[in-house]
PDB file of N, CA and C in Angstrom:
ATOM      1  N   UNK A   1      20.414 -13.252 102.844  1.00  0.00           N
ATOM      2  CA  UNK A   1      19.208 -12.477 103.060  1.00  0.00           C
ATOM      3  C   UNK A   1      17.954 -13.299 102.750  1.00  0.00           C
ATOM      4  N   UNK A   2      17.839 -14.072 101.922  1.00  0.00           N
ATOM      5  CA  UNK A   2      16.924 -14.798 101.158  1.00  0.00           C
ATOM      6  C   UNK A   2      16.631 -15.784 102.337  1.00  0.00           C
ATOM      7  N   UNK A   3      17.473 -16.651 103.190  1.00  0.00           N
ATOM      8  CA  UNK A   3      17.219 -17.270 104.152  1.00  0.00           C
ATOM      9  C   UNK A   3      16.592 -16.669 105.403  1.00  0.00           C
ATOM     10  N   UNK A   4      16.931 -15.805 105.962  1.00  0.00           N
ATOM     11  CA  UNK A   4      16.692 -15.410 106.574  1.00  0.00           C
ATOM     12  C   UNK A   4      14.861 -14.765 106.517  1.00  0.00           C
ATOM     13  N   UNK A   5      14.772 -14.153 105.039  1.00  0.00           N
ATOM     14  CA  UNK A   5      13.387 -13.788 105.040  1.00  0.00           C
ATOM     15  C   UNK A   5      12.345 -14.952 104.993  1.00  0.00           C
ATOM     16  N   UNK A   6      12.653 -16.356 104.285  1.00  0.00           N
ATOM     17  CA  UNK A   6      12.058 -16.977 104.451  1.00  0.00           C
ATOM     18  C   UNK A   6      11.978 -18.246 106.039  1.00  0.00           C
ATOM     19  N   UNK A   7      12.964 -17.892 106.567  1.00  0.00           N
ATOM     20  CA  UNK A   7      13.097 -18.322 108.169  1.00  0.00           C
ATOM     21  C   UNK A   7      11.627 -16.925 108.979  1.00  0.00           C
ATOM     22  N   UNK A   8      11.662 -16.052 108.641  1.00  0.00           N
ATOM     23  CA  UNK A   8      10.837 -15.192 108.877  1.00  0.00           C
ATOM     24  C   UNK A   8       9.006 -15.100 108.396  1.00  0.00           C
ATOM     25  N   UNK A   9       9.065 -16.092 107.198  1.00  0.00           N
ATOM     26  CA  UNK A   9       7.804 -16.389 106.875  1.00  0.00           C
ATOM     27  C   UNK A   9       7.435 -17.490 107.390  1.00  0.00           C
ATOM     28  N   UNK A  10       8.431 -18.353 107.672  1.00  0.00           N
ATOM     29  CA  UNK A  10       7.954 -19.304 108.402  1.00  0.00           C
ATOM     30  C   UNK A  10       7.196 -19.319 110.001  1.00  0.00           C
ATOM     31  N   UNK A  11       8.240 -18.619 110.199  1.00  0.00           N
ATOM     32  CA  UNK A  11       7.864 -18.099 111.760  1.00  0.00           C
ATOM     33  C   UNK A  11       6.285 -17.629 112.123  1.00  0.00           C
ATOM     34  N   UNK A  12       6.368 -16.697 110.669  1.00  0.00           N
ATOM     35  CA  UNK A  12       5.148 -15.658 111.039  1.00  0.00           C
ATOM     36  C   UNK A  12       3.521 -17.094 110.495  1.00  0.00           C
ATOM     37  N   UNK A  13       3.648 -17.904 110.312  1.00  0.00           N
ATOM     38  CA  UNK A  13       3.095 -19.409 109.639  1.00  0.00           C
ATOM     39  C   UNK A  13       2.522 -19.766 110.925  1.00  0.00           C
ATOM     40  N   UNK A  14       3.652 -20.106 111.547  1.00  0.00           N
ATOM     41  CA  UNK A  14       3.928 -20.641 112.784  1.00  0.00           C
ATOM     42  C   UNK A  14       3.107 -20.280 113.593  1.00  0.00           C
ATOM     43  N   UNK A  15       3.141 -18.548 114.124  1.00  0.00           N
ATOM     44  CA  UNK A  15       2.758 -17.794 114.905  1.00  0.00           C
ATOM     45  C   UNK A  15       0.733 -17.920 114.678  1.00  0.00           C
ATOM     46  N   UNK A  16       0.699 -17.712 113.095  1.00  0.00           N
ATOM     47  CA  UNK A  16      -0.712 -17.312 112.875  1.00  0.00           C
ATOM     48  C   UNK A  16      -1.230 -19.223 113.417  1.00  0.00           C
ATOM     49  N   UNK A  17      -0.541 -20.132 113.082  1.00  0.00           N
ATOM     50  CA  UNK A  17      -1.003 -21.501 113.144  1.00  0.00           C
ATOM     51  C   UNK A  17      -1.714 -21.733 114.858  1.00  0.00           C
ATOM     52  N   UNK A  18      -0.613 -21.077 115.921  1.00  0.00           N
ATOM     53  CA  UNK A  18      -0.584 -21.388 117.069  1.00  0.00           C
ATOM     54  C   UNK A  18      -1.781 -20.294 117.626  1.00  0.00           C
ATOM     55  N   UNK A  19      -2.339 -18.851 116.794  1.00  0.00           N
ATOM     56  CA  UNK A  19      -3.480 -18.335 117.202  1.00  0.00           C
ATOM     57  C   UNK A  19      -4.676 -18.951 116.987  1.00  0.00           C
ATOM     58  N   UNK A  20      -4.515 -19.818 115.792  1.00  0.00           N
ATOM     59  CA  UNK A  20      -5.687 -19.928 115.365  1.00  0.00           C
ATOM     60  C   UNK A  20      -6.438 -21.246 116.222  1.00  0.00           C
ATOM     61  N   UNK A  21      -5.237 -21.852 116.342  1.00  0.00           N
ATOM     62  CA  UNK A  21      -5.825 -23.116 117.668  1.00  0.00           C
ATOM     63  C   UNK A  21      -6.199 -22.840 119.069  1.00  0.00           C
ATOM     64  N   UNK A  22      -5.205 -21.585 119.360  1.00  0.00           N
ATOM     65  CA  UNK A  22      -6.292 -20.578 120.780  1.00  0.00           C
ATOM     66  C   UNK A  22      -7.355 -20.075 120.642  1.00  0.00           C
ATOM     67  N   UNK A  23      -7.573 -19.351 119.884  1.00  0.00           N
ATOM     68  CA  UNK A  23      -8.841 -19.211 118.844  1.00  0.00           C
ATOM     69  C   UNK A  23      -9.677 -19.948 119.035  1.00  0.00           C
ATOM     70  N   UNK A  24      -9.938 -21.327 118.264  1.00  0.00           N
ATOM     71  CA  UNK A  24     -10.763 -22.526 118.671  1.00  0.00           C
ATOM     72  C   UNK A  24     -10.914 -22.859 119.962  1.00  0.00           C
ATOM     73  N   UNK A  25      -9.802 -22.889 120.411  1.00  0.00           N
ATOM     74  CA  UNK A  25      -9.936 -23.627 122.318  1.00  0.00           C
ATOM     75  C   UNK A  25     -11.097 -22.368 122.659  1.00  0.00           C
ATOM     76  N   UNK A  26     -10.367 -21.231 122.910  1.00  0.00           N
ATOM     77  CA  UNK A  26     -11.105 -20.072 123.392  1.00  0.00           C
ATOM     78  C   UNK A  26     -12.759 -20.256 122.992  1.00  0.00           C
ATOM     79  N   UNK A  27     -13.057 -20.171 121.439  1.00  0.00           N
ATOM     80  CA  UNK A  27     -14.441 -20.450 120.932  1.00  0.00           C
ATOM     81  C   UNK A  27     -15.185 -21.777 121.643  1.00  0.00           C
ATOM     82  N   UNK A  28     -14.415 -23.037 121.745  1.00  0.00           N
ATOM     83  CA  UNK A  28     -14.912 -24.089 122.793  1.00  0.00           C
ATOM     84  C   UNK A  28     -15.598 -23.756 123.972  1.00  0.00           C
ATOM     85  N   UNK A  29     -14.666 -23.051 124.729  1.00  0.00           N
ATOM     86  CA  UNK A  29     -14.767 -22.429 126.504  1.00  0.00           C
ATOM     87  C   UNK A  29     -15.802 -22.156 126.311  1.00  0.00           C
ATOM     88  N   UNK A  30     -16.351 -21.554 125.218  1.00  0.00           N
ATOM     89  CA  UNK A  30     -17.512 -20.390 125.154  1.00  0.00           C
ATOM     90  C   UNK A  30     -18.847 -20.799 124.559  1.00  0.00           C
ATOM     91  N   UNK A  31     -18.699 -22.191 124.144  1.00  0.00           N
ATOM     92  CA  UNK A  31     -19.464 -22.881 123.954  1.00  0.00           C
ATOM     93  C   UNK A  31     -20.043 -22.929 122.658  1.00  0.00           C
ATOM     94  N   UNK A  32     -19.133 -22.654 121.703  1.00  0.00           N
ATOM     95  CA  UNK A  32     -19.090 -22.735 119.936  1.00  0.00           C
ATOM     96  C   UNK A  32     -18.048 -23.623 119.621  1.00  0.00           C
ATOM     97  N   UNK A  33     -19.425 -24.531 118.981  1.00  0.00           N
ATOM     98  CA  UNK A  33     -18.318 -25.913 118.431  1.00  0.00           C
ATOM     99  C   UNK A  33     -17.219 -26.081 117.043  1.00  0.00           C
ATOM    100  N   UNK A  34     -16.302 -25.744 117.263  1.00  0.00           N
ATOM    101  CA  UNK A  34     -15.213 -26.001 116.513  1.00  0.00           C
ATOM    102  C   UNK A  34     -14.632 -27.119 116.053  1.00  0.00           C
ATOM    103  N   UNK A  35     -14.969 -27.695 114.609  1.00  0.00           N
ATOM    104  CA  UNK A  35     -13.933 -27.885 113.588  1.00  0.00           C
ATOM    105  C   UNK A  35     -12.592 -28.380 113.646  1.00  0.00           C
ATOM    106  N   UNK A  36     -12.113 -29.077 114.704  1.00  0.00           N
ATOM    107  CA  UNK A  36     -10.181 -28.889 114.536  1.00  0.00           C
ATOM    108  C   UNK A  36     -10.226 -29.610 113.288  1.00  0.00           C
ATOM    109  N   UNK A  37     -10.880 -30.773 112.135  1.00  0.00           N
ATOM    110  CA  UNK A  37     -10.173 -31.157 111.039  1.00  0.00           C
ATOM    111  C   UNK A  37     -10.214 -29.816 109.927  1.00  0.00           C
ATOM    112  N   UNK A  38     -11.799 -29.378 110.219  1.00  0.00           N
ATOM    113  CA  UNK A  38     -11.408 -28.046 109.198  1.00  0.00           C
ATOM    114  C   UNK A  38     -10.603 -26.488 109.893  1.00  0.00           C
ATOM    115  N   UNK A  39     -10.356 -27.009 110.615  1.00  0.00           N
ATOM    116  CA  UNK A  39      -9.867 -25.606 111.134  1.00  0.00           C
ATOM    117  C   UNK A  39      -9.489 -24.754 110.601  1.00  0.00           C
ATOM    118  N   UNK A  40      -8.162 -24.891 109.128  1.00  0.00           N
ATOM    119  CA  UNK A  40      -7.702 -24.852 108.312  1.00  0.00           C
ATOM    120  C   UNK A  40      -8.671 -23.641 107.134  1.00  0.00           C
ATOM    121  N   UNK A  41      -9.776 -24.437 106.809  1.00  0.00           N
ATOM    122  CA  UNK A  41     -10.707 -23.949 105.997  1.00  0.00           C
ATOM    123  C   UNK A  41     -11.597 -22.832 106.614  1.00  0.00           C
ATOM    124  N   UNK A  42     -12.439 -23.219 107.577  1.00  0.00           N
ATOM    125  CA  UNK A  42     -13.109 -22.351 108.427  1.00  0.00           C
ATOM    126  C   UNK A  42     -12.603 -21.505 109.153  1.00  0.00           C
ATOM    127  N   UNK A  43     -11.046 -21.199 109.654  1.00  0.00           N
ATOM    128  CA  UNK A  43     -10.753 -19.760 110.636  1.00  0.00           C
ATOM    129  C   UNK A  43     -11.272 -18.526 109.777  1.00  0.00           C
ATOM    130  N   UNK A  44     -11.486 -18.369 109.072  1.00  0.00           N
ATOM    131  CA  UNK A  44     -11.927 -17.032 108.726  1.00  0.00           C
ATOM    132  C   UNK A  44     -13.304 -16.810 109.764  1.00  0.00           C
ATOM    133  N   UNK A  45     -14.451 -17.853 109.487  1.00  0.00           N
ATOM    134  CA  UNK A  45     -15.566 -17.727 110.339  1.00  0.00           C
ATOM    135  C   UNK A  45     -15.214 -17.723 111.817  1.00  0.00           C
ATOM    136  N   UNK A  46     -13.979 -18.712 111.617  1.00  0.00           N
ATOM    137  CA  UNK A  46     -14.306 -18.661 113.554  1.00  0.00           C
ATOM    138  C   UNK A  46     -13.431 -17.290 114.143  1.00  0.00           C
ATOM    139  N   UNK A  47     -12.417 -16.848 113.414  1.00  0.00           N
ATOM    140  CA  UNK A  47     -12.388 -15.569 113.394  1.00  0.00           C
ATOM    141  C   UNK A  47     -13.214 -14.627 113.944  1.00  0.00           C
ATOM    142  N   UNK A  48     -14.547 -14.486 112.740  1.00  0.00           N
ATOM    143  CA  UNK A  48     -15.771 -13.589 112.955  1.00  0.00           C
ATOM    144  C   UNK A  48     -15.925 -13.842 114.459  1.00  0.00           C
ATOM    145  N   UNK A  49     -16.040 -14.774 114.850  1.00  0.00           N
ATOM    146  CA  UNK A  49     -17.072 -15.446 115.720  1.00  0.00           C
ATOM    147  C   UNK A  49     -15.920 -15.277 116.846  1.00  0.00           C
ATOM    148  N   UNK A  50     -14.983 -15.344 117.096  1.00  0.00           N
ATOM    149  CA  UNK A  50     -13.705 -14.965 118.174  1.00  0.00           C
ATOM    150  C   UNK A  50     -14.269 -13.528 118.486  1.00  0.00           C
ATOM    151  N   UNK A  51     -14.071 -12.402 117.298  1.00  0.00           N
ATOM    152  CA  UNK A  51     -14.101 -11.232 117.458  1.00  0.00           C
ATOM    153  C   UNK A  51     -15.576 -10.443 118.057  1.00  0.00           C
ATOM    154  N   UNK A  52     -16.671 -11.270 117.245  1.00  0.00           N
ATOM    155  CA  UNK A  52     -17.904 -10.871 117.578  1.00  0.00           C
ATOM    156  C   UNK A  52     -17.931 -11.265 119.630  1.00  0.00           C
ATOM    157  N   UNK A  53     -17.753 -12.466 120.018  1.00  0.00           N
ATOM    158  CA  UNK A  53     -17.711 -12.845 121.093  1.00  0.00           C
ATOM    159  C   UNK A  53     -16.588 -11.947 122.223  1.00  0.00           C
ATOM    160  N   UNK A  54     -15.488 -11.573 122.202  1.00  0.00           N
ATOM    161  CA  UNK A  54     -14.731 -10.572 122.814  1.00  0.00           C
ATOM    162  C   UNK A  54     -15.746  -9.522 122.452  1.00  0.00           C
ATOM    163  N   UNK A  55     -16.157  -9.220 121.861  1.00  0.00           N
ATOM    164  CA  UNK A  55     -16.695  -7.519 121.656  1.00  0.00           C
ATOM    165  C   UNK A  55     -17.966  -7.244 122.627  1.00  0.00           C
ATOM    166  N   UNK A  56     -18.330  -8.831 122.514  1.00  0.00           N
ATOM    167  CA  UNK A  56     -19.651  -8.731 123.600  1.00  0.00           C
ATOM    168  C   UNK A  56     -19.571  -8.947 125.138  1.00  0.00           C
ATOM    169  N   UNK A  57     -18.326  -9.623 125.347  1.00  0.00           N
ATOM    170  CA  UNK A  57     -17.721  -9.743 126.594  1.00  0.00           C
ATOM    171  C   UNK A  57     -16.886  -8.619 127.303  1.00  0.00           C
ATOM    172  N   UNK A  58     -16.157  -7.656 126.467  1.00  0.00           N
ATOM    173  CA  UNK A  58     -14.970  -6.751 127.416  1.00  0.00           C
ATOM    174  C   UNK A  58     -15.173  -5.638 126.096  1.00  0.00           C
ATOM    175  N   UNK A  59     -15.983  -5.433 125.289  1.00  0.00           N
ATOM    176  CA  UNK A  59     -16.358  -4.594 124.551  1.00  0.00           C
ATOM    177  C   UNK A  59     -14.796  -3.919 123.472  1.00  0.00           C
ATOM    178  N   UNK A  60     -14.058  -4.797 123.423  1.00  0.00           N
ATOM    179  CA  UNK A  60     -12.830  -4.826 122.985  1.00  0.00           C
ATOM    180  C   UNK A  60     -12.508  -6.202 122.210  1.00  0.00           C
ATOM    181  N   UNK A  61     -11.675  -5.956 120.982  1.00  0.00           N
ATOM    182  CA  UNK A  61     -11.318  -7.060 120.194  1.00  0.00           C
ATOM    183  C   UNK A  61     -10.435  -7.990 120.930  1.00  0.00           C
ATOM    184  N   UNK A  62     -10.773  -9.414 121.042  1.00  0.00           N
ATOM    185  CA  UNK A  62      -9.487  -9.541 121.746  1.00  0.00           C
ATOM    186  C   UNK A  62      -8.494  -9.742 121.019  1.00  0.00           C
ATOM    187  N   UNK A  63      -7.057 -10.177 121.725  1.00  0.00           N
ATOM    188  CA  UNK A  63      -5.408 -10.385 121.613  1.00  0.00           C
ATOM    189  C   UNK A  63      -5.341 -11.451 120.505  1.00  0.00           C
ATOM    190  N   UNK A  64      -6.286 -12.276 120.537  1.00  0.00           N
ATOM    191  CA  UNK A  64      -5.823 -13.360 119.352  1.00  0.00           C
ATOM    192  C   UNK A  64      -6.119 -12.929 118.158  1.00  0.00           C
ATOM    193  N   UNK A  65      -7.060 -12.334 117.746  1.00  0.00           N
ATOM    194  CA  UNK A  65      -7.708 -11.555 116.726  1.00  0.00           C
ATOM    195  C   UNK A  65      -6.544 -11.103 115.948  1.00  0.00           C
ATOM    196  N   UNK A  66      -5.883 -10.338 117.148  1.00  0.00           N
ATOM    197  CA  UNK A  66      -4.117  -9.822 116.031  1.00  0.00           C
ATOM    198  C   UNK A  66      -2.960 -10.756 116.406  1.00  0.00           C
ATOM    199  N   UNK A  67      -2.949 -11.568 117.008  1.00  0.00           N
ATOM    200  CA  UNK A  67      -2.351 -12.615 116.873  1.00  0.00           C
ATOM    201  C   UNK A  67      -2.095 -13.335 115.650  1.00  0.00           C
ATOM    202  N   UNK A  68      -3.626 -13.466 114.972  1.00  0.00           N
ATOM    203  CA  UNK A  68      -3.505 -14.118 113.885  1.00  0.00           C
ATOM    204  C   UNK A  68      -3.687 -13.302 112.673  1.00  0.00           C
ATOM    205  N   UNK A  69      -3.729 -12.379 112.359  1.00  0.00           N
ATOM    206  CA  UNK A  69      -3.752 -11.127 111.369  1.00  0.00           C
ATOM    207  C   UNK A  69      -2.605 -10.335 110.989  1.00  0.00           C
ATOM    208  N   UNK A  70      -1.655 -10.362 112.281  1.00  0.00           N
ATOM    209  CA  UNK A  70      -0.584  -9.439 111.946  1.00  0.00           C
ATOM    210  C   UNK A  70       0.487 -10.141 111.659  1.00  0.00           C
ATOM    211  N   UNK A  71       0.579 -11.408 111.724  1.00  0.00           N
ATOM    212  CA  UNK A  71       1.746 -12.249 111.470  1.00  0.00           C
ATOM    213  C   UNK A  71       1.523 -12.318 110.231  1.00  0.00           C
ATOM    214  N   UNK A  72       0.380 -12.954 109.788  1.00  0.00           N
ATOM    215  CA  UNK A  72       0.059 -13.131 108.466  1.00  0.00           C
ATOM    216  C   UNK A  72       0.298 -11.922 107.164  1.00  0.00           C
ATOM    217  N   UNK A  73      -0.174 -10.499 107.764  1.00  0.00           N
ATOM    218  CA  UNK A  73       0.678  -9.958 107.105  1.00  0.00           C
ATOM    219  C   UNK A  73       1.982  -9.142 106.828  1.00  0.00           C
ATOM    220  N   UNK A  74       2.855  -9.661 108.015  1.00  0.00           N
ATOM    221  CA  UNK A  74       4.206  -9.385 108.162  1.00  0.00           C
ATOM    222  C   UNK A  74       4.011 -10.447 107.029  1.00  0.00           C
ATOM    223  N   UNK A  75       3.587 -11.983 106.952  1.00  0.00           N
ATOM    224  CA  UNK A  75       4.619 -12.849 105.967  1.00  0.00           C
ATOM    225  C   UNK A  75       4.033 -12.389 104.900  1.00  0.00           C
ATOM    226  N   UNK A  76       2.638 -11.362 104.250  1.00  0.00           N
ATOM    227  CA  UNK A  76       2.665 -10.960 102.866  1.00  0.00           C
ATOM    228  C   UNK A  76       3.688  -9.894 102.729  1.00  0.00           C
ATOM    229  N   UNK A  77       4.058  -9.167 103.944  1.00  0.00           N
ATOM    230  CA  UNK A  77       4.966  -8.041 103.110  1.00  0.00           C
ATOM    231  C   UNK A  77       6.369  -9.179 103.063  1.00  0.00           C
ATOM    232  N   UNK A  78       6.545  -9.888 103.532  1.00  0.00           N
ATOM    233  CA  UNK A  78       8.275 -10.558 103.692  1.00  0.00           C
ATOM    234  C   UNK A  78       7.708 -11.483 102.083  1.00  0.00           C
ATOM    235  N   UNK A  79       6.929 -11.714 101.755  1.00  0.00           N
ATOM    236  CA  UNK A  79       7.081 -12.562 100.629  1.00  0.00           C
ATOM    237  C   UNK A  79       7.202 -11.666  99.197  1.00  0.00           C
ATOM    238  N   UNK A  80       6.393 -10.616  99.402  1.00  0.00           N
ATOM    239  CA  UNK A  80       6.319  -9.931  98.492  1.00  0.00           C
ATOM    240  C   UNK A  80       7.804  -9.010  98.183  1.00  0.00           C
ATOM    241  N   UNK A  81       8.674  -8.999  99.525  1.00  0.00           N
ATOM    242  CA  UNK A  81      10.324  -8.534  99.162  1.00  0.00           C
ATOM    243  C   UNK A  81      10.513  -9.585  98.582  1.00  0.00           C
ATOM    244  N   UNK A  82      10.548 -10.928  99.034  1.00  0.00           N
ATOM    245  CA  UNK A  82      11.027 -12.100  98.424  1.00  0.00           C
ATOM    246  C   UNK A  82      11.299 -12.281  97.079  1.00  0.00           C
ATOM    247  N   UNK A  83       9.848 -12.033  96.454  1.00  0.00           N
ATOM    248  CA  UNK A  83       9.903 -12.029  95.089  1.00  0.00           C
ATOM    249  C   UNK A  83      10.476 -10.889  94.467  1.00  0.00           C
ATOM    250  N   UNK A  84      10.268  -9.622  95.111  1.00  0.00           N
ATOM    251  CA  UNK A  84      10.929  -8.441  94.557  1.00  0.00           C
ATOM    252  C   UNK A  84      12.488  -8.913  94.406  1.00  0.00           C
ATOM    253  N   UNK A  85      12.988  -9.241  95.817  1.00  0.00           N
ATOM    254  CA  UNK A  85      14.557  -9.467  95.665  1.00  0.00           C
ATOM    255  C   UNK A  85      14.680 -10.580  94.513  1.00  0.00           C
ATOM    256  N   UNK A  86      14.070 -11.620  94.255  1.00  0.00           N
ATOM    257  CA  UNK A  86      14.558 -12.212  93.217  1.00  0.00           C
ATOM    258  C   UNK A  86      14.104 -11.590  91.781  1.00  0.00           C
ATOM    259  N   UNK A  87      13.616 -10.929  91.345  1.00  0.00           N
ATOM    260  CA  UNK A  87      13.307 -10.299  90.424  1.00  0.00           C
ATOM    261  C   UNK A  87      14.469  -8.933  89.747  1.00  0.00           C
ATOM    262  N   UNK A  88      14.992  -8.505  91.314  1.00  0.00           N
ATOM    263  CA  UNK A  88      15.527  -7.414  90.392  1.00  0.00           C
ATOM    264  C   UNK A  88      17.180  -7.601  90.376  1.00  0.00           C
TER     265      UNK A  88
END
């Protein structure tokens, strides 16, 4: 079980890693200069700046927005069993 949940945090790593670089490309297209060494540090802003920009374009959040939000916290709830399962 223990493997498996952490094969599952990885994934969900994975998943948020590969939004956050569409994210940037997307913010590029659009003519906001992105960061790829900090990318790392700064997605929270470029985040903002993803979401603010879809909202003004199709008046809707776009797809990457939860791309990179919901993986991330699938892997807080899978970590937080993690530790539960080793704890009890």
């Amino acid at each position: 079980m223990t493997t498996l949940l952490v094969i599952l945090i990885l994934a969900c790593g994975a998943w948020a890693v590969v939004a956050s670089v569409l994210i940037a490309r997307y913010l590029e297209k659009h003519g906001i200069s992105v960061d790829f060494l900090w990318l790392r540090v700064m997605i929270l802003k470029y985040l903002g700046q993803y979401r603010k920009v879809t909202l003004k374009e199709t008046q809707r959040v776009g797809p990457l927005f939860y791309h990179y939000v919901v993986p991330l916290t699938v892997a807080l709830v899978l970590v937080i069993i993690l530790i539960a399962q080793g704890l009890g």
